[in-house]
PDB file of N, CA and C in Angstrom:
ATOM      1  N   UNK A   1      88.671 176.535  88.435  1.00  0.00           N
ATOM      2  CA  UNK A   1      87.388 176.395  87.793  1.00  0.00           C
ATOM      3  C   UNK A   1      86.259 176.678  88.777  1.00  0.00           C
ATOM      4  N   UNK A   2      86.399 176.128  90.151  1.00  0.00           N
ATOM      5  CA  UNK A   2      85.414 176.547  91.612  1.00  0.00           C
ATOM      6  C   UNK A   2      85.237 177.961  91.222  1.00  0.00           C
ATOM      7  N   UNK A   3      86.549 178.377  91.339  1.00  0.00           N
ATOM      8  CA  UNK A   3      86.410 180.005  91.690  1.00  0.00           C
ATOM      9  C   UNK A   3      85.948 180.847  90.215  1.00  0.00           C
ATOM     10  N   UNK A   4      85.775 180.314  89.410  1.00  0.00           N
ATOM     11  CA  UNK A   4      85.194 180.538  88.473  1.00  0.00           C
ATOM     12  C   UNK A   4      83.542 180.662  88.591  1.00  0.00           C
ATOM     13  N   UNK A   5      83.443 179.458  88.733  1.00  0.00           N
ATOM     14  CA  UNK A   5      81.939 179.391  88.738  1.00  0.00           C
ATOM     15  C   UNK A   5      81.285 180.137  90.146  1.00  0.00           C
ATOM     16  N   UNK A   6      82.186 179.993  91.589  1.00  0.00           N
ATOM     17  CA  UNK A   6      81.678 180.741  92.496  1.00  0.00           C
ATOM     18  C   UNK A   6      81.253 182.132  91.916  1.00  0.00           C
ATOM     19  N   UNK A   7      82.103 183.104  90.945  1.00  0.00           N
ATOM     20  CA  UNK A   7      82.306 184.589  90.681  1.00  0.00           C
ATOM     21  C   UNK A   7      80.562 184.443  89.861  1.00  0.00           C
ATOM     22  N   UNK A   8      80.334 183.430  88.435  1.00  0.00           N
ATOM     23  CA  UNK A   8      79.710 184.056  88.118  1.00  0.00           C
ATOM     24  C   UNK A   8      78.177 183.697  88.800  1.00  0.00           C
ATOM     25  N   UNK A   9      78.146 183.102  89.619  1.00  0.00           N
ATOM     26  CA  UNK A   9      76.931 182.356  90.404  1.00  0.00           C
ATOM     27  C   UNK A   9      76.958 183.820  91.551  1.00  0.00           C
ATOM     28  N   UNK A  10      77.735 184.218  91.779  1.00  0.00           N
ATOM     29  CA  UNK A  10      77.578 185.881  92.699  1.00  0.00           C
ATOM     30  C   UNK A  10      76.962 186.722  91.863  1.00  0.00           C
ATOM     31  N   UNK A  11      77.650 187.065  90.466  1.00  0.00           N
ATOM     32  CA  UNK A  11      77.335 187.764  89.603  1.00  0.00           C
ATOM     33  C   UNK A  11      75.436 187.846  89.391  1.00  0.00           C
ATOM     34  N   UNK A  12      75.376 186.560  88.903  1.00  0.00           N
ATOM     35  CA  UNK A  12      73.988 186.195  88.805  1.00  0.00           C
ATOM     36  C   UNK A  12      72.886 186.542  89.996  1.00  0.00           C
ATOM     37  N   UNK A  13      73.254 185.679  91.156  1.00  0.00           N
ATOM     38  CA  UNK A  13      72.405 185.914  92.497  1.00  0.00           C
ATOM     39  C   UNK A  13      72.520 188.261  92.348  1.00  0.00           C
ATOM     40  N   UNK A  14      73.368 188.480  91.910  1.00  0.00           N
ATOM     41  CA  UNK A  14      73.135 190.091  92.515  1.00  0.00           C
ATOM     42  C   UNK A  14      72.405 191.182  91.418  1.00  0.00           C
ATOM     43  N   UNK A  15      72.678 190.152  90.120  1.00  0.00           N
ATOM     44  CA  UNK A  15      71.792 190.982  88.774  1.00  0.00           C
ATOM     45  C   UNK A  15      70.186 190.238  89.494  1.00  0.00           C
ATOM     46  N   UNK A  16      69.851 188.620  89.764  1.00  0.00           N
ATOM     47  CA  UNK A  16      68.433 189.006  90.038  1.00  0.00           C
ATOM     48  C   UNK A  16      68.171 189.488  90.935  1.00  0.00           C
ATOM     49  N   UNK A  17      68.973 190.077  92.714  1.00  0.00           N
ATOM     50  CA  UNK A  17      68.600 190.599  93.387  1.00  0.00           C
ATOM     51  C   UNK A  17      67.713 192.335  93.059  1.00  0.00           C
ATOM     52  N   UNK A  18      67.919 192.480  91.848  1.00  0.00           N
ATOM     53  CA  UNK A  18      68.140 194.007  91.434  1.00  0.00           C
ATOM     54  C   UNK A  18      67.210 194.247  89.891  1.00  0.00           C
ATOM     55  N   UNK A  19      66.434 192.652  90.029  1.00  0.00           N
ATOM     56  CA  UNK A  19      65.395 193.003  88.633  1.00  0.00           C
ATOM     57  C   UNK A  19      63.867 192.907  89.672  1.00  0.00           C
ATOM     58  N   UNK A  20      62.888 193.087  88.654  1.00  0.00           N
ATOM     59  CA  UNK A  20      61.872 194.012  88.817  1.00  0.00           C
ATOM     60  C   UNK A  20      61.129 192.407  89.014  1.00  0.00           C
ATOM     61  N   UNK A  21      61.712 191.062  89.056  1.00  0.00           N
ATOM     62  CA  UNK A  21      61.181 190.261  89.404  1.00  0.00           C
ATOM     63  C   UNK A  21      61.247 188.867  90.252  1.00  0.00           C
ATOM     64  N   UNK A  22      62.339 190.073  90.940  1.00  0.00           N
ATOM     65  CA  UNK A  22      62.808 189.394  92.486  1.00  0.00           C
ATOM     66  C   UNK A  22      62.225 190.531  93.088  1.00  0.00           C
ATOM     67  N   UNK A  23      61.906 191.625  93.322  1.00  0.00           N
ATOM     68  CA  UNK A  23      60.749 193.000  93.894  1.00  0.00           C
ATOM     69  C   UNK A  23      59.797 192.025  94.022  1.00  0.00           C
ATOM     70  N   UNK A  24      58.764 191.731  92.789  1.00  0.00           N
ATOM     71  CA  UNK A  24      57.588 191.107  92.623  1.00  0.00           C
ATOM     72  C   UNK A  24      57.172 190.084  93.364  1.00  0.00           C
ATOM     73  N   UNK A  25      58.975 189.177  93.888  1.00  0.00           N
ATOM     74  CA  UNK A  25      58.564 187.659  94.603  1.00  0.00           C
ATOM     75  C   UNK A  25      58.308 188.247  95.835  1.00  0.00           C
ATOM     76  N   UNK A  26      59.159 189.377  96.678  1.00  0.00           N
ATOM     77  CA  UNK A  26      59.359 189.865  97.635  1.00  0.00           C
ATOM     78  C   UNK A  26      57.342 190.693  98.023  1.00  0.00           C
ATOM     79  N   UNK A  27      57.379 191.201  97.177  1.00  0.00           N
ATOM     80  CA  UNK A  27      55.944 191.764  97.156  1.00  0.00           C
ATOM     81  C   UNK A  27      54.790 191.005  97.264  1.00  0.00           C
ATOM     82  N   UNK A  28      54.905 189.752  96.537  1.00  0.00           N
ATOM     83  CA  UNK A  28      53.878 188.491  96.361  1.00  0.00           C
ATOM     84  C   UNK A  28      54.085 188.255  97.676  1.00  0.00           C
ATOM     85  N   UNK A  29      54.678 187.524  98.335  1.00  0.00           N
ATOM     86  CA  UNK A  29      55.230 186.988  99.622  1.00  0.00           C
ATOM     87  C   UNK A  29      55.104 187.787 100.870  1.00  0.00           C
ATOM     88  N   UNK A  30      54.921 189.259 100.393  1.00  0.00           N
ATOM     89  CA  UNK A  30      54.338 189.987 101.604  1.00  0.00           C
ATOM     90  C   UNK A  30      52.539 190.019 101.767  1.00  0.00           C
ATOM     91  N   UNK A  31      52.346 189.944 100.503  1.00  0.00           N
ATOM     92  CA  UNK A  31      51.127 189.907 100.393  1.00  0.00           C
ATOM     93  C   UNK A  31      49.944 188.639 100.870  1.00  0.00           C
ATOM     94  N   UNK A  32      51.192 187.387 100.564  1.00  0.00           N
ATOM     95  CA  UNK A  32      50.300 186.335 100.794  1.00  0.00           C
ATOM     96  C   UNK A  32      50.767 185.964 102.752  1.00  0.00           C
ATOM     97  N   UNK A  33      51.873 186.796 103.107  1.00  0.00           N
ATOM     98  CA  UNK A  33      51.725 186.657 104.509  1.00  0.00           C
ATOM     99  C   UNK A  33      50.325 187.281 104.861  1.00  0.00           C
ATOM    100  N   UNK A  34      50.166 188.583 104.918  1.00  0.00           N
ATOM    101  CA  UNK A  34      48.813 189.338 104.650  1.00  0.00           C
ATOM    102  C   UNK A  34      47.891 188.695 104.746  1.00  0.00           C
ATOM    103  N   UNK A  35      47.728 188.278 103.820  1.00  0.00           N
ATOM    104  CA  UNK A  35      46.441 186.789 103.502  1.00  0.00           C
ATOM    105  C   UNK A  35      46.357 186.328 104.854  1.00  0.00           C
ATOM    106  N   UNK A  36      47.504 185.368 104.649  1.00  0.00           N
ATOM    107  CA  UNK A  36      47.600 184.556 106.078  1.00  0.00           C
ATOM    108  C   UNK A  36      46.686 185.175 107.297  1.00  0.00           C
ATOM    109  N   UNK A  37      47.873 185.922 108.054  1.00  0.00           N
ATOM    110  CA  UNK A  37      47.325 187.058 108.870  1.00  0.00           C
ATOM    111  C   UNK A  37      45.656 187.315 108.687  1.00  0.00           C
ATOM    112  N   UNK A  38      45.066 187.694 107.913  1.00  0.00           N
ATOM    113  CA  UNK A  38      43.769 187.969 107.676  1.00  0.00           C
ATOM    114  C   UNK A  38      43.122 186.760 107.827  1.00  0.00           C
ATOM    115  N   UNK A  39      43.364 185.565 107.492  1.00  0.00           N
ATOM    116  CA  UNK A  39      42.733 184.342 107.585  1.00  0.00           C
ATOM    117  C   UNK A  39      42.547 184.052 108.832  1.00  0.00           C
ATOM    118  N   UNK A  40      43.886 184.101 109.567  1.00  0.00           N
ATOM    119  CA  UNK A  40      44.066 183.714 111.061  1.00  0.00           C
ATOM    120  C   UNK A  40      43.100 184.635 112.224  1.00  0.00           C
ATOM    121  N   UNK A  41      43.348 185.866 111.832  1.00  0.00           N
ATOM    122  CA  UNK A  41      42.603 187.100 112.768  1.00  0.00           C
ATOM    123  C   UNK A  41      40.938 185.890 112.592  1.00  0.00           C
ATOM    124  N   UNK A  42      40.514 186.052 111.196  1.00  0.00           N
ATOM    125  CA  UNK A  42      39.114 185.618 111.125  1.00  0.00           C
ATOM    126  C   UNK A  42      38.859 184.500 111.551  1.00  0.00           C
ATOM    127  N   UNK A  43      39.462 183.595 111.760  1.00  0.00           N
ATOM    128  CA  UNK A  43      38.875 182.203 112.484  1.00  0.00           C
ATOM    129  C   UNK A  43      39.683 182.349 113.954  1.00  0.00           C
ATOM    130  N   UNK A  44      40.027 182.998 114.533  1.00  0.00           N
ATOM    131  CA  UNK A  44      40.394 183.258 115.477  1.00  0.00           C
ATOM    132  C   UNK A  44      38.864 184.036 115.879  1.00  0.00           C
ATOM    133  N   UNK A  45      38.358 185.360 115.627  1.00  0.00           N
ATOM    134  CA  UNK A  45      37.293 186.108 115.934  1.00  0.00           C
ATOM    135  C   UNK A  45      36.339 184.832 116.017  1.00  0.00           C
ATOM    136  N   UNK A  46      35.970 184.325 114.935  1.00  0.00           N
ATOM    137  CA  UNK A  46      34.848 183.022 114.784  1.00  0.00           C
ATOM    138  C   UNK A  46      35.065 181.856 115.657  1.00  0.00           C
ATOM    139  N   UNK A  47      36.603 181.239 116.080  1.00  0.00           N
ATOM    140  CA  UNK A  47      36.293 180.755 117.367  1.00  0.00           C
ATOM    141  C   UNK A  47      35.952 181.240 118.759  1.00  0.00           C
ATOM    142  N   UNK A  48      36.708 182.721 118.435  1.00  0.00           N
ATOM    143  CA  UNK A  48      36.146 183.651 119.882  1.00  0.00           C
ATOM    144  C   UNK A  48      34.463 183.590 120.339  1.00  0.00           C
ATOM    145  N   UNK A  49      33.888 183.943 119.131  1.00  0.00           N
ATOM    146  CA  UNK A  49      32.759 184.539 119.380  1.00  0.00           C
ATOM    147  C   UNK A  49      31.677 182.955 119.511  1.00  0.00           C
ATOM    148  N   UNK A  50      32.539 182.094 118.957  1.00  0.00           N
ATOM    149  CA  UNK A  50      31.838 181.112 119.177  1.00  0.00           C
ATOM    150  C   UNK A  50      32.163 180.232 120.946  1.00  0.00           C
ATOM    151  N   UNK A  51      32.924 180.483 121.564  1.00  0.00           N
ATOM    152  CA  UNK A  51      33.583 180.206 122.567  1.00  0.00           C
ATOM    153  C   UNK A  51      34.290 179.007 122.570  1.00  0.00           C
ATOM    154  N   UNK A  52      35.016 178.819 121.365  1.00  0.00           N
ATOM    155  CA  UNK A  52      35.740 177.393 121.184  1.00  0.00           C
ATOM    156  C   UNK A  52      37.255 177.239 121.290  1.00  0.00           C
ATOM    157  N   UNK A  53      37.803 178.523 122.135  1.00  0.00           N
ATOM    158  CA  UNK A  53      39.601 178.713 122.328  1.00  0.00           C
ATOM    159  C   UNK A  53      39.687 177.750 122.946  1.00  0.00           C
ATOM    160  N   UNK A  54      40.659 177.153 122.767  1.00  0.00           N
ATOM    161  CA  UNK A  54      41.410 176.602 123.665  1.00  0.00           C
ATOM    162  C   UNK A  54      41.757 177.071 125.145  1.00  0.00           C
ATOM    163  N   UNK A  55      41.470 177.372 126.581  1.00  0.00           N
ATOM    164  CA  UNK A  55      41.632 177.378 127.544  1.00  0.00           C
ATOM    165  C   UNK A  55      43.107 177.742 128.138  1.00  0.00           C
ATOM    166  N   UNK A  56      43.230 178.695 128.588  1.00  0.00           N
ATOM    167  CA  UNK A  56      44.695 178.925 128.977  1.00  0.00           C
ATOM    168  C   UNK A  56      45.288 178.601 130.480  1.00  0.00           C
ATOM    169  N   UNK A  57      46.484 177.905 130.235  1.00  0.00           N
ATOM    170  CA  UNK A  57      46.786 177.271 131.652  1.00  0.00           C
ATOM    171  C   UNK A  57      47.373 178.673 132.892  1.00  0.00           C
ATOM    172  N   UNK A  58      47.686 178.404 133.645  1.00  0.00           N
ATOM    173  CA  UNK A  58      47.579 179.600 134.851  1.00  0.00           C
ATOM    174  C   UNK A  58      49.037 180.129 134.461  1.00  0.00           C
ATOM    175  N   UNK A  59      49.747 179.552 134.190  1.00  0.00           N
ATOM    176  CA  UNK A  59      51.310 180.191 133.446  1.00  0.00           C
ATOM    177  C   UNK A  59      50.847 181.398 132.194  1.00  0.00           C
ATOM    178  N   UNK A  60      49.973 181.256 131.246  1.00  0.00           N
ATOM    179  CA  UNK A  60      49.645 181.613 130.233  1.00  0.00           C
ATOM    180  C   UNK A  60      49.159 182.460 131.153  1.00  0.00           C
ATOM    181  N   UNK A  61      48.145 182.685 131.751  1.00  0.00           N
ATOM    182  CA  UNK A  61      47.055 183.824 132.470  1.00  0.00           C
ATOM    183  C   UNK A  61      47.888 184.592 133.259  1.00  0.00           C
ATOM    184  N   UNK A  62      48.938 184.020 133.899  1.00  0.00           N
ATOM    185  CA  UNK A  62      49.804 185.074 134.837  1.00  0.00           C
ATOM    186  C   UNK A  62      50.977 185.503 133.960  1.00  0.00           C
ATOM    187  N   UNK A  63      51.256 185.453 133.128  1.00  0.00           N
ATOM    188  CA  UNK A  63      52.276 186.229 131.752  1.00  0.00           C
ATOM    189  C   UNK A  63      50.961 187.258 131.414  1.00  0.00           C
ATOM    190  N   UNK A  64      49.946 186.973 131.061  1.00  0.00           N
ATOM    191  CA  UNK A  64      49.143 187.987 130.283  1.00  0.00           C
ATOM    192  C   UNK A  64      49.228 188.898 131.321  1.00  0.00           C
ATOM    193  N   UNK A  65      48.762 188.797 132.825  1.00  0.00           N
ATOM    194  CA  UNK A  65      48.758 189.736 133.462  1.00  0.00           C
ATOM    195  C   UNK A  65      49.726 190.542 133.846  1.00  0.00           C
ATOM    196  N   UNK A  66      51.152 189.612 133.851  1.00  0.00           N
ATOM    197  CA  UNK A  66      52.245 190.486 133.844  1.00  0.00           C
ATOM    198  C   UNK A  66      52.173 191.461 132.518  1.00  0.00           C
ATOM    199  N   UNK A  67      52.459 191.134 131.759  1.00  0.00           N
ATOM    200  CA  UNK A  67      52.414 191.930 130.519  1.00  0.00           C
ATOM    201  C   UNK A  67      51.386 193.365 130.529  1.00  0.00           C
ATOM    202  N   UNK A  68      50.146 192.843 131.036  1.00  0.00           N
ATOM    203  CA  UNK A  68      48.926 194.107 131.019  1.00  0.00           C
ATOM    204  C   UNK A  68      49.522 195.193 132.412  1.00  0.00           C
ATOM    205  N   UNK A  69      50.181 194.141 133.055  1.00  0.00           N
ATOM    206  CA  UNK A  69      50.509 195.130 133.845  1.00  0.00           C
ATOM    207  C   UNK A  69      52.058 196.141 134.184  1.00  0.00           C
ATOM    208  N   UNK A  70      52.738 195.533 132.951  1.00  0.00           N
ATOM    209  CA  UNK A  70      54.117 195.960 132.592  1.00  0.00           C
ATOM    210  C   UNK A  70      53.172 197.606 131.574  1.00  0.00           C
ATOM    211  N   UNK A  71      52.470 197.454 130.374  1.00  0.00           N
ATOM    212  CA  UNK A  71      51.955 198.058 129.583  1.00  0.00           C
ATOM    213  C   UNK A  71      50.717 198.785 130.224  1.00  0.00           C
ATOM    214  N   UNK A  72      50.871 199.154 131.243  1.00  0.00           N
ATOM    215  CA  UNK A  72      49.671 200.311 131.416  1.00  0.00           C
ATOM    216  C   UNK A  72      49.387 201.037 131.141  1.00  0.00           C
ATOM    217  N   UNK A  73      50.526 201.846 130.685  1.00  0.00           N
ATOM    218  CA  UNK A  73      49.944 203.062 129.794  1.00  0.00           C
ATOM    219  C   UNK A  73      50.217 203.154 128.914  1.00  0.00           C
ATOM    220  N   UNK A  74      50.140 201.971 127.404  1.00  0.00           N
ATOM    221  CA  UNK A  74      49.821 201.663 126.781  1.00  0.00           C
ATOM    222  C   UNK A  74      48.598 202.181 126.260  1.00  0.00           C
ATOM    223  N   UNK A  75      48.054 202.253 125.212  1.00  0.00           N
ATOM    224  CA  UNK A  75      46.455 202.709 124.766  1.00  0.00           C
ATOM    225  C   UNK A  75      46.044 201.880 124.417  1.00  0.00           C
ATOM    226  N   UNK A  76      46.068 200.542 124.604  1.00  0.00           N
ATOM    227  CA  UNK A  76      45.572 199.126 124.376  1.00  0.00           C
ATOM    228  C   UNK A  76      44.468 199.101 125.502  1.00  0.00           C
ATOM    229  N   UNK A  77      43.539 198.662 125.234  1.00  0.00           N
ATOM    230  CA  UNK A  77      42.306 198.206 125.885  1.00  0.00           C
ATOM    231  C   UNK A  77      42.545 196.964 126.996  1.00  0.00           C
ATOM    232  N   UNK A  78      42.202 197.477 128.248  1.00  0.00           N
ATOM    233  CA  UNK A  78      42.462 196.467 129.647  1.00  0.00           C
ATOM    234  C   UNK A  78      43.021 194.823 129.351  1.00  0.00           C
ATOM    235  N   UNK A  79      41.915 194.979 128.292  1.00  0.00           N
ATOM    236  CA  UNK A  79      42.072 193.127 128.275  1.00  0.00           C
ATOM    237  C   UNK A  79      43.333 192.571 126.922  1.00  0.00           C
ATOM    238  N   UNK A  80      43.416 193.406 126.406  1.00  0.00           N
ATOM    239  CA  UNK A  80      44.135 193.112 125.129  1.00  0.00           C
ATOM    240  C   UNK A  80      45.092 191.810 125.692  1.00  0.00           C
ATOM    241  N   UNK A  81      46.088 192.245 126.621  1.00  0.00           N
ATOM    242  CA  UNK A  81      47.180 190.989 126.827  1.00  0.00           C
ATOM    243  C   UNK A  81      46.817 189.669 126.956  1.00  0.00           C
ATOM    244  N   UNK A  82      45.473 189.706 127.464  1.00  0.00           N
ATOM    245  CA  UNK A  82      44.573 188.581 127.497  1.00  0.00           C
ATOM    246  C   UNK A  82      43.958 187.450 126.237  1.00  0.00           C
ATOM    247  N   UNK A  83      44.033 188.469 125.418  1.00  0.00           N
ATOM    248  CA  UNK A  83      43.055 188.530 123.754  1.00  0.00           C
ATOM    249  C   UNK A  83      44.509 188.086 123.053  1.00  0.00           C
ATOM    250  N   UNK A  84      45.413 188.362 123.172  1.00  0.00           N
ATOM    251  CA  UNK A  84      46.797 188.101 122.861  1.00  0.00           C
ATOM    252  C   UNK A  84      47.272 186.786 123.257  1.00  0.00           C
ATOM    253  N   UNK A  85      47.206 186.734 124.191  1.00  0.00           N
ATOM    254  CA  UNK A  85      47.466 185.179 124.858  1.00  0.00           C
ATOM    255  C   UNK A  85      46.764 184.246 124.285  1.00  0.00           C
ATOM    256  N   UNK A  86      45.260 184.391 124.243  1.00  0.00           N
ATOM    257  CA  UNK A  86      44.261 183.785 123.786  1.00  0.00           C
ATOM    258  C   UNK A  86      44.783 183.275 121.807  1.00  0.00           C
ATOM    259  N   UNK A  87      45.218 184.326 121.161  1.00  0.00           N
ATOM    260  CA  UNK A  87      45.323 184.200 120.047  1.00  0.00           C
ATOM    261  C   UNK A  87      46.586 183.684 119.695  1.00  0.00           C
ATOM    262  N   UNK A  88      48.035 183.574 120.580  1.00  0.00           N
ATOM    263  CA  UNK A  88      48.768 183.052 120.136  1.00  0.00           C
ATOM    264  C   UNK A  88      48.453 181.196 120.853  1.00  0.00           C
ATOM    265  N   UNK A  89      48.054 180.966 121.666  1.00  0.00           N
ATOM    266  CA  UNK A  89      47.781 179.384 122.363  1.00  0.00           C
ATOM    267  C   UNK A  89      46.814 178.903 120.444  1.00  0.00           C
ATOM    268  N   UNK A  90      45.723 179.638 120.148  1.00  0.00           N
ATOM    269  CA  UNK A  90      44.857 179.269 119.560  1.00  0.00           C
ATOM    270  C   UNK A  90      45.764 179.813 118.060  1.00  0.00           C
ATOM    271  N   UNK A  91      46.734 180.306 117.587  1.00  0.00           N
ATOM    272  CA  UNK A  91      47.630 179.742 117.002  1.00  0.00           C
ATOM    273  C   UNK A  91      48.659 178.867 116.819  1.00  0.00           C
ATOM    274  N   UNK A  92      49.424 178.550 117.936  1.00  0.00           N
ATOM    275  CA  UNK A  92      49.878 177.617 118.085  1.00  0.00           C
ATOM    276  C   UNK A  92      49.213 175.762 117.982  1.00  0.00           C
ATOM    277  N   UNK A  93      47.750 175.857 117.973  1.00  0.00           N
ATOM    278  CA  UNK A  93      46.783 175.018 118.517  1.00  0.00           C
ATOM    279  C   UNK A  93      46.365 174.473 116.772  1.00  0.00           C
ATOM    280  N   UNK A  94      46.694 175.556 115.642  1.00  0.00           N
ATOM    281  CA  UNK A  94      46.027 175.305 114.514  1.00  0.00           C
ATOM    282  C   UNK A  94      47.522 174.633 114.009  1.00  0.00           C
ATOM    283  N   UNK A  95      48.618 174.887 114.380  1.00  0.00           N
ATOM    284  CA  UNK A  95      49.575 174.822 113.872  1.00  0.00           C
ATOM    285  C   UNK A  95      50.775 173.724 114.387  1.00  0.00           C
ATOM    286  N   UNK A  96      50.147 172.877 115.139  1.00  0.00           N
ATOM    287  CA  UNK A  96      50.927 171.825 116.184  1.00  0.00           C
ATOM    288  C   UNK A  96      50.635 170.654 115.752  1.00  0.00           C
ATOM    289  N   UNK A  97      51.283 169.569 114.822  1.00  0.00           N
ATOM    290  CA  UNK A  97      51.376 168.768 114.142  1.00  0.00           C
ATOM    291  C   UNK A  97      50.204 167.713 115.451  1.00  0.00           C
ATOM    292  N   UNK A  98      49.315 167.041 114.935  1.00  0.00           N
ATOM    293  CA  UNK A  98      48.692 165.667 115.336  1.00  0.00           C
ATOM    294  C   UNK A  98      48.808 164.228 115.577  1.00  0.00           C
ATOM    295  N   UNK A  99      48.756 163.989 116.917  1.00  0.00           N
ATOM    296  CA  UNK A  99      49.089 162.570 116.743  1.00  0.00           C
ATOM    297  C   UNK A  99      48.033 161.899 116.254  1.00  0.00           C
ATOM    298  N   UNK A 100      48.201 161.057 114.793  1.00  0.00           N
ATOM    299  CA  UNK A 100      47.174 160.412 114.261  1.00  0.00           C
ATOM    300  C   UNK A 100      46.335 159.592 115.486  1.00  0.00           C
ATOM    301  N   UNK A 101      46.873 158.767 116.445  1.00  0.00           N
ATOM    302  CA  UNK A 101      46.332 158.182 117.426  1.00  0.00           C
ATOM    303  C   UNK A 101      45.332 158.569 118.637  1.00  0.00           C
ATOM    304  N   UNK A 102      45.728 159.799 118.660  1.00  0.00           N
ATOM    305  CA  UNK A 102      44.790 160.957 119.019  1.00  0.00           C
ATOM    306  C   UNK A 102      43.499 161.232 119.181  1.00  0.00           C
ATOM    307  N   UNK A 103      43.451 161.216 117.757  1.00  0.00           N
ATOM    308  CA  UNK A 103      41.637 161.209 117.261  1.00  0.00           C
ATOM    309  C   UNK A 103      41.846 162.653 116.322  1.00  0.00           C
ATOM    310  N   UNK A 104      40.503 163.283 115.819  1.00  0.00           N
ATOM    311  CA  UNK A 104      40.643 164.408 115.821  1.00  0.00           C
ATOM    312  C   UNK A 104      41.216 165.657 117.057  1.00  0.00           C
ATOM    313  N   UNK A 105      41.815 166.743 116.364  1.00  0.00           N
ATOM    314  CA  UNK A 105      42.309 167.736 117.251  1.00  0.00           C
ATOM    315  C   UNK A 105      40.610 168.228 118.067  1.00  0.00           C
ATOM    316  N   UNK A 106      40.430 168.760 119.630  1.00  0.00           N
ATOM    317  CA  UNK A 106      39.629 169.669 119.970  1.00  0.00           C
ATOM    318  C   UNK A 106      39.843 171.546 119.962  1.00  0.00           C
ATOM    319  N   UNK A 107      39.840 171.512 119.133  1.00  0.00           N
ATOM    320  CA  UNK A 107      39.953 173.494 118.890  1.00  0.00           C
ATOM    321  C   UNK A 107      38.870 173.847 119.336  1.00  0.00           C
TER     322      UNK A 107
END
């Protein structure tokens, strides 16, 4: 009876792999990563420009420079590995659970 129900529970999972609205979830879900992404770039720029990153420790600053200096001839702009560093700390920073005891987070 298992092997019964295993067959038609395959059956099933591979007819919706192959309708036009498991595409759609796949499509939605790329789209709202997208979103994401776009959200993040923009309050990332708006803390940049406001000068409110988070500060990078000398481990973080000497990886960026390795990196800028692994990628030199790269067509990325001098500082990019820098701007990179900067944006994953200040992602990680939006995304790092709070100790209520804490207080508010400083971003």
């Amino acid at each position: 009876a298992d092997e019964h129900v295993a067959e038609k529970v395959a059956l099933l999972a591979k007819v919706l792999e192959n309708t036009r609205a498991a595409h759609a979830d796949v499509y939605f879900s790329h789209v709202l990563f997208g979103l994401c992404l776009c959200r993040l770039s923009q309050r990332f720029q708006l803390a940049r420009s406001a000068g409110m990153l988070p500060d990078l420790n000398e481990m973080e600053v000497n990886r960026a420079r390795l990196e800028q200096s692994v990628g030199q001839t790269a067509t990325r702009g001098s500082g990019a590995p820098m701007v990179a560093a900067q944006l994953e700390k200040f992602a990680q920073s939006l995304f790092q659970p709070q100790d209520p005891n804490d207080g508010p987070a400083s971003s």
